[in-house]
Protein backbone atom coordinates (compact mmCIF):
# COMPACT_ATOMS: atom_id res chain seq x y z
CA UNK A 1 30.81 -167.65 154.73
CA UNK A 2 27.93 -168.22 152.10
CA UNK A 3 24.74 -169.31 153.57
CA UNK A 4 23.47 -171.37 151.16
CA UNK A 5 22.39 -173.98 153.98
CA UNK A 6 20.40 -174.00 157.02
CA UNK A 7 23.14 -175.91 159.10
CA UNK A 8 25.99 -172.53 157.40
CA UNK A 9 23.40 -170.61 159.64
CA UNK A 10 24.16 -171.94 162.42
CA UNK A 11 27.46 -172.46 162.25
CA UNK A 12 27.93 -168.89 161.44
CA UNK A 13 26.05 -168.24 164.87
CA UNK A 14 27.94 -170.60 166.59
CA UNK A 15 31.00 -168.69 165.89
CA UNK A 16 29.94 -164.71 166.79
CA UNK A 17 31.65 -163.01 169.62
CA UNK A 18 27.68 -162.37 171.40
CA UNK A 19 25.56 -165.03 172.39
CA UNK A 20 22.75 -165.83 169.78
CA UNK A 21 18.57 -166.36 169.59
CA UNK A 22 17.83 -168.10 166.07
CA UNK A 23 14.69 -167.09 165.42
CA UNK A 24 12.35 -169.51 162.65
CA UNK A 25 8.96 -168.52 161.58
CA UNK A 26 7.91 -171.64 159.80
CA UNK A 27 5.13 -171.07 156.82
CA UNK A 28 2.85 -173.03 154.48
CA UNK A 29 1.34 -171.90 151.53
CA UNK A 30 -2.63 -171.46 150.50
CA UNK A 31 -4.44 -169.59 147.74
CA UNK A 32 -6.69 -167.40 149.14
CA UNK A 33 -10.97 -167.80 148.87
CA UNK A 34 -10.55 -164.90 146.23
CA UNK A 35 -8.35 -166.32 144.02
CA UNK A 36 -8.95 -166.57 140.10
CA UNK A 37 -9.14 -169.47 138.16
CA UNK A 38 -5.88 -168.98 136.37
CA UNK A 39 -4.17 -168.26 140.12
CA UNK A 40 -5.37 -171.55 140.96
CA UNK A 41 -3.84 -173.07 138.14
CA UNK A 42 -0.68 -171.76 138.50
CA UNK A 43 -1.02 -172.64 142.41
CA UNK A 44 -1.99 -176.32 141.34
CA UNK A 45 1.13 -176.41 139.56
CA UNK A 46 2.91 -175.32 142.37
CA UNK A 47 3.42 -171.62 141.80
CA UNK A 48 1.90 -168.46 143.94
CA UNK A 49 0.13 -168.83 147.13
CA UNK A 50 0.33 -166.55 150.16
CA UNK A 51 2.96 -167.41 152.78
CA UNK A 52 1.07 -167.89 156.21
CA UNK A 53 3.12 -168.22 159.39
CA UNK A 54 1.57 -171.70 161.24
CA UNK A 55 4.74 -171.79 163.61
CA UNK A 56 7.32 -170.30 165.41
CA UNK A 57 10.49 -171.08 167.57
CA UNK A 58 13.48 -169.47 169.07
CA UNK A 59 17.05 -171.46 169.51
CA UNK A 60 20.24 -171.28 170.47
CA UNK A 61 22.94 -172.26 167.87
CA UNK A 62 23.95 -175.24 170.00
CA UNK A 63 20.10 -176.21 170.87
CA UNK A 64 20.42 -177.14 166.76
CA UNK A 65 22.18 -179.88 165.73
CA UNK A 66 21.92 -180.24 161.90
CA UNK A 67 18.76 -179.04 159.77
CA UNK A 68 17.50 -182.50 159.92
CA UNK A 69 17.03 -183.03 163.59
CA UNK A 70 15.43 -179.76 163.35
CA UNK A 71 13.25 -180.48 160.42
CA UNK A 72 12.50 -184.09 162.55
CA UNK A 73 11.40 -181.46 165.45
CA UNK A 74 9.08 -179.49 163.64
CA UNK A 75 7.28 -182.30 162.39
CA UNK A 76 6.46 -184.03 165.80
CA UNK A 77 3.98 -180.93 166.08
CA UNK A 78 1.87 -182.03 162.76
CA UNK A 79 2.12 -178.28 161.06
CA UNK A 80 3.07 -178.51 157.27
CA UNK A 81 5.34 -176.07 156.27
CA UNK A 82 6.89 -175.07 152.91
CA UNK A 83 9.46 -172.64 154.11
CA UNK A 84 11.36 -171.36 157.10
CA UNK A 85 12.26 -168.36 157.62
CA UNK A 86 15.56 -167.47 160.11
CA UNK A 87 17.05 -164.50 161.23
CA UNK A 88 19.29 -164.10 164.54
CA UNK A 89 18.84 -161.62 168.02
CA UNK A 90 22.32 -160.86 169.31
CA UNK A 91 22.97 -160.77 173.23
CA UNK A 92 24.76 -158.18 175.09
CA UNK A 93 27.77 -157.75 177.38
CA UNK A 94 28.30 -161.96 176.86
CA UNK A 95 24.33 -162.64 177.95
CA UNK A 96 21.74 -164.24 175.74
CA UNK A 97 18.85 -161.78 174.51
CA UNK A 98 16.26 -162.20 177.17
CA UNK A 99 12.96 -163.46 176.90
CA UNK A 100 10.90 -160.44 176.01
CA UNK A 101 13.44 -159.10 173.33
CA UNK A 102 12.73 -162.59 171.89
CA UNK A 103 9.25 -162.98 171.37
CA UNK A 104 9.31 -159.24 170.28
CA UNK A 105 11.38 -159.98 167.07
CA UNK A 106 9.63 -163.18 166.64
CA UNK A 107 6.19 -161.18 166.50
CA UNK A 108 7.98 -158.84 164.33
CA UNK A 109 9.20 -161.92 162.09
CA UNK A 110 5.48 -163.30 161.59
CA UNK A 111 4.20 -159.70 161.06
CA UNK A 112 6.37 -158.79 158.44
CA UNK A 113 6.09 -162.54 156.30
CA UNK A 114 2.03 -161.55 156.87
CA UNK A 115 3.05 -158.23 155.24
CA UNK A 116 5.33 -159.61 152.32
CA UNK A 117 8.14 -157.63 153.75
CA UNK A 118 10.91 -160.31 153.59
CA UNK A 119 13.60 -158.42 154.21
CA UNK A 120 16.27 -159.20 157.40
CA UNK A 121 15.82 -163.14 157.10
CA UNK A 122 16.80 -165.84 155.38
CA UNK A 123 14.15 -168.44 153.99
CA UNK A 124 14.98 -172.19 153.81
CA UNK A 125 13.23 -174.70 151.82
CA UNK A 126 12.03 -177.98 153.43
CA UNK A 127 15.69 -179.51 152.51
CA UNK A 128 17.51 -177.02 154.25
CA UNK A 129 18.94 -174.70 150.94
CA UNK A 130 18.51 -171.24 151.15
CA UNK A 131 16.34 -169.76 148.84
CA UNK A 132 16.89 -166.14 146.67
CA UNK A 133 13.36 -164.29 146.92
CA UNK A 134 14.68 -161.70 145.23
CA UNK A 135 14.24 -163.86 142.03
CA UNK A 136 10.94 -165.51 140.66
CA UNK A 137 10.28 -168.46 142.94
CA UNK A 138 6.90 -170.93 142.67
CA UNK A 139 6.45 -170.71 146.50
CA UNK A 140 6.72 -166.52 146.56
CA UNK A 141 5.31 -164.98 143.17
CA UNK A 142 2.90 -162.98 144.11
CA UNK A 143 -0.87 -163.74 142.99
């Protein structure tokens, strides 16, 4: 299955043989105090920026209806967000990852977007499509 969709995420969760933790690290983007004027330019025109974690969740694949209800969810907190990153925690021996293993790979998750290091997750744009940061993108190139 391609994941080219937030809701083929959890769908493909839905349907492994362990019990699944999404994890989302939701981020906005800002130009840092430092940045030159042509860096501000570019950001102005909606290119560049640093991606800064302002939220993060952990759900089950059921707990998730469609990307919209979810993207209705986030918004009753009041954070703007740009992205959202996803990855998943498998459970063990039929039994959900507990609590602890949880928040540890969430921590892990908003460490690593602080760090650039992108690797192991998925990011979604505000629509739900899955984006390739492998490839010049005017949310992720670098300042």
């Amino acid at each position: 299955m391609t994941l080219s969709h937030f809701d083929h995420l959890v769908l493909a969760a839905r349907q492994q043989d362990q019990p699944q933790r999404l994890l989302l690290v939701f981020v906005s983007t800002e130009l840092p105090d430092d940045a030159s004027a042509q860096q501000q330019a570019q950001f102005l025109a909606g290119f560049g920026g640093a991606l800064v974690p302002v939220m993060c969740v952990d759900k089950t694949p059921v707990e998730i209806t469609d990307f919209l209800a979810m993207r209705q969810e986030a918004a009753q907190f009041g954070m703007p967000w740009s992205l959202v990153f996803a990855s998943s925690l498998a459970g063990f021996a039929q039994q959900e990852p507990n609590s602890e293993a949880v928040e540890t790979a969430l921590q892990r998750m908003v460490e690593s977007i602080k760090l650039g290091n992108l690797t192991n997750m998925i990011a979604f744009d505000t629509n739900g499509d899955a984006l390739d940061l492998s490839a010049a993108n005017p949310l992720t190139d670098a300042l």
